[in-house]
Protein backbone atom coordinates (compact mmCIF):
# COMPACT_ATOMS: atom_id res chain seq x y z
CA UNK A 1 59.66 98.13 121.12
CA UNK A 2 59.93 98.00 124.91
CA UNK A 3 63.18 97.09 126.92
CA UNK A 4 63.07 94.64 129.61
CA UNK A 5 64.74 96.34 132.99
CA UNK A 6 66.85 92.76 132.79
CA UNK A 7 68.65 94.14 129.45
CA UNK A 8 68.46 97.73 131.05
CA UNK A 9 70.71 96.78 134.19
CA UNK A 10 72.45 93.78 132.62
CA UNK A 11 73.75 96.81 130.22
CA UNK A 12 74.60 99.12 132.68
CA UNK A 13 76.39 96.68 134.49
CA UNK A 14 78.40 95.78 131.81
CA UNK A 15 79.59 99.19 131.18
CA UNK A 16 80.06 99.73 134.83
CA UNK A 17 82.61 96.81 134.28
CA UNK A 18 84.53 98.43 131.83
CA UNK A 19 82.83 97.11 128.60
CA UNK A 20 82.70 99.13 126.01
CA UNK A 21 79.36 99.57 123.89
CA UNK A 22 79.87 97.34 120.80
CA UNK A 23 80.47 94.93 123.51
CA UNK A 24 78.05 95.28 125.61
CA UNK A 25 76.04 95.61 122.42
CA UNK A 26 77.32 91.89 121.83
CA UNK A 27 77.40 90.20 124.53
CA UNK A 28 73.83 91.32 125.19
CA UNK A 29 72.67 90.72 121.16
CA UNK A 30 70.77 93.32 121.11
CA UNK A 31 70.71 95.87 117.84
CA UNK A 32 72.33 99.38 117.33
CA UNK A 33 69.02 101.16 117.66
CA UNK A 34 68.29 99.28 121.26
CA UNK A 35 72.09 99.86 122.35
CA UNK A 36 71.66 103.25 120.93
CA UNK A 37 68.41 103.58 123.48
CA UNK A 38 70.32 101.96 126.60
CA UNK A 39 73.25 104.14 126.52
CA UNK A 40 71.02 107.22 126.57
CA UNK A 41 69.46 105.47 129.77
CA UNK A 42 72.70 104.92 130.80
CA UNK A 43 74.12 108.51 130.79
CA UNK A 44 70.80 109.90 132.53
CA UNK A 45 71.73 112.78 134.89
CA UNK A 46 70.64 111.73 138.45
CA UNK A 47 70.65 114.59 140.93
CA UNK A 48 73.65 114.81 142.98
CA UNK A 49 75.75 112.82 140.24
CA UNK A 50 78.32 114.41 137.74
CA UNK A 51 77.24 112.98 134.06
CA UNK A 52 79.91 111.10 133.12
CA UNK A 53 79.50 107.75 134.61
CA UNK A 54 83.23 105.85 133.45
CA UNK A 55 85.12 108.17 135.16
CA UNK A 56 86.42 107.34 138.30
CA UNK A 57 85.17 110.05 141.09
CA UNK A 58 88.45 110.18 142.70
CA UNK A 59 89.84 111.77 139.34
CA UNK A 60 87.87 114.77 139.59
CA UNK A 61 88.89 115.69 142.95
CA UNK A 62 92.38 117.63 141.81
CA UNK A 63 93.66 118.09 146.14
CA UNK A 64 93.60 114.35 146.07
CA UNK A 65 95.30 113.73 142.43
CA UNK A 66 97.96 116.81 143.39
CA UNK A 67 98.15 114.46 147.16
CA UNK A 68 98.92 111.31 145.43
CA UNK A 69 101.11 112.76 143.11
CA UNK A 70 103.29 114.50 145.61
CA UNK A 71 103.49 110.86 147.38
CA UNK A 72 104.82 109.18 144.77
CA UNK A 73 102.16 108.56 143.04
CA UNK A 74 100.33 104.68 142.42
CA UNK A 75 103.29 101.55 142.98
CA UNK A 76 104.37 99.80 139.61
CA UNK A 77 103.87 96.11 139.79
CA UNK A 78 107.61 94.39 138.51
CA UNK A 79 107.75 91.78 136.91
């Protein structure tokens, strides 16, 4: 069966947003065995880019975590 490169971004997207895959697997209504097949597409080593693609890039840079840290860290919203 071939993918459209619609489904291909629209999934990509959608994980890029935070989805998760059943739901991107959902909102897109596609089977297991085609959201099976887009996450592999999804997680494709580019050159010049670390594999995992959900993490932000900021959180593998430990001088700026240790930075932010010794600042105080992030603000905490109040309610």
């Amino acid at each position: 069966m071939e993918t459209s490169s619609h489904i291909t971004s629209t999934y990509a997207a959608l994980r890029y947003g935070g989805a998760s895959q059943d739901r991107a697997r959902a909102e897109l209504a596609i089977t297991p065995g085609e959201a099976h097949m887009q996450e592999r597409i999804f997680n494709v080593a580019r050159p010049g880019k670390m594999l995992d693609r959900m993490r932000p890039r900021f959180a593998r840079h430990e001088a700026h975590v240790a930075a932010i840290l010794a600042a105080g860290g992030y603000p905490v919203l109040r309610r």
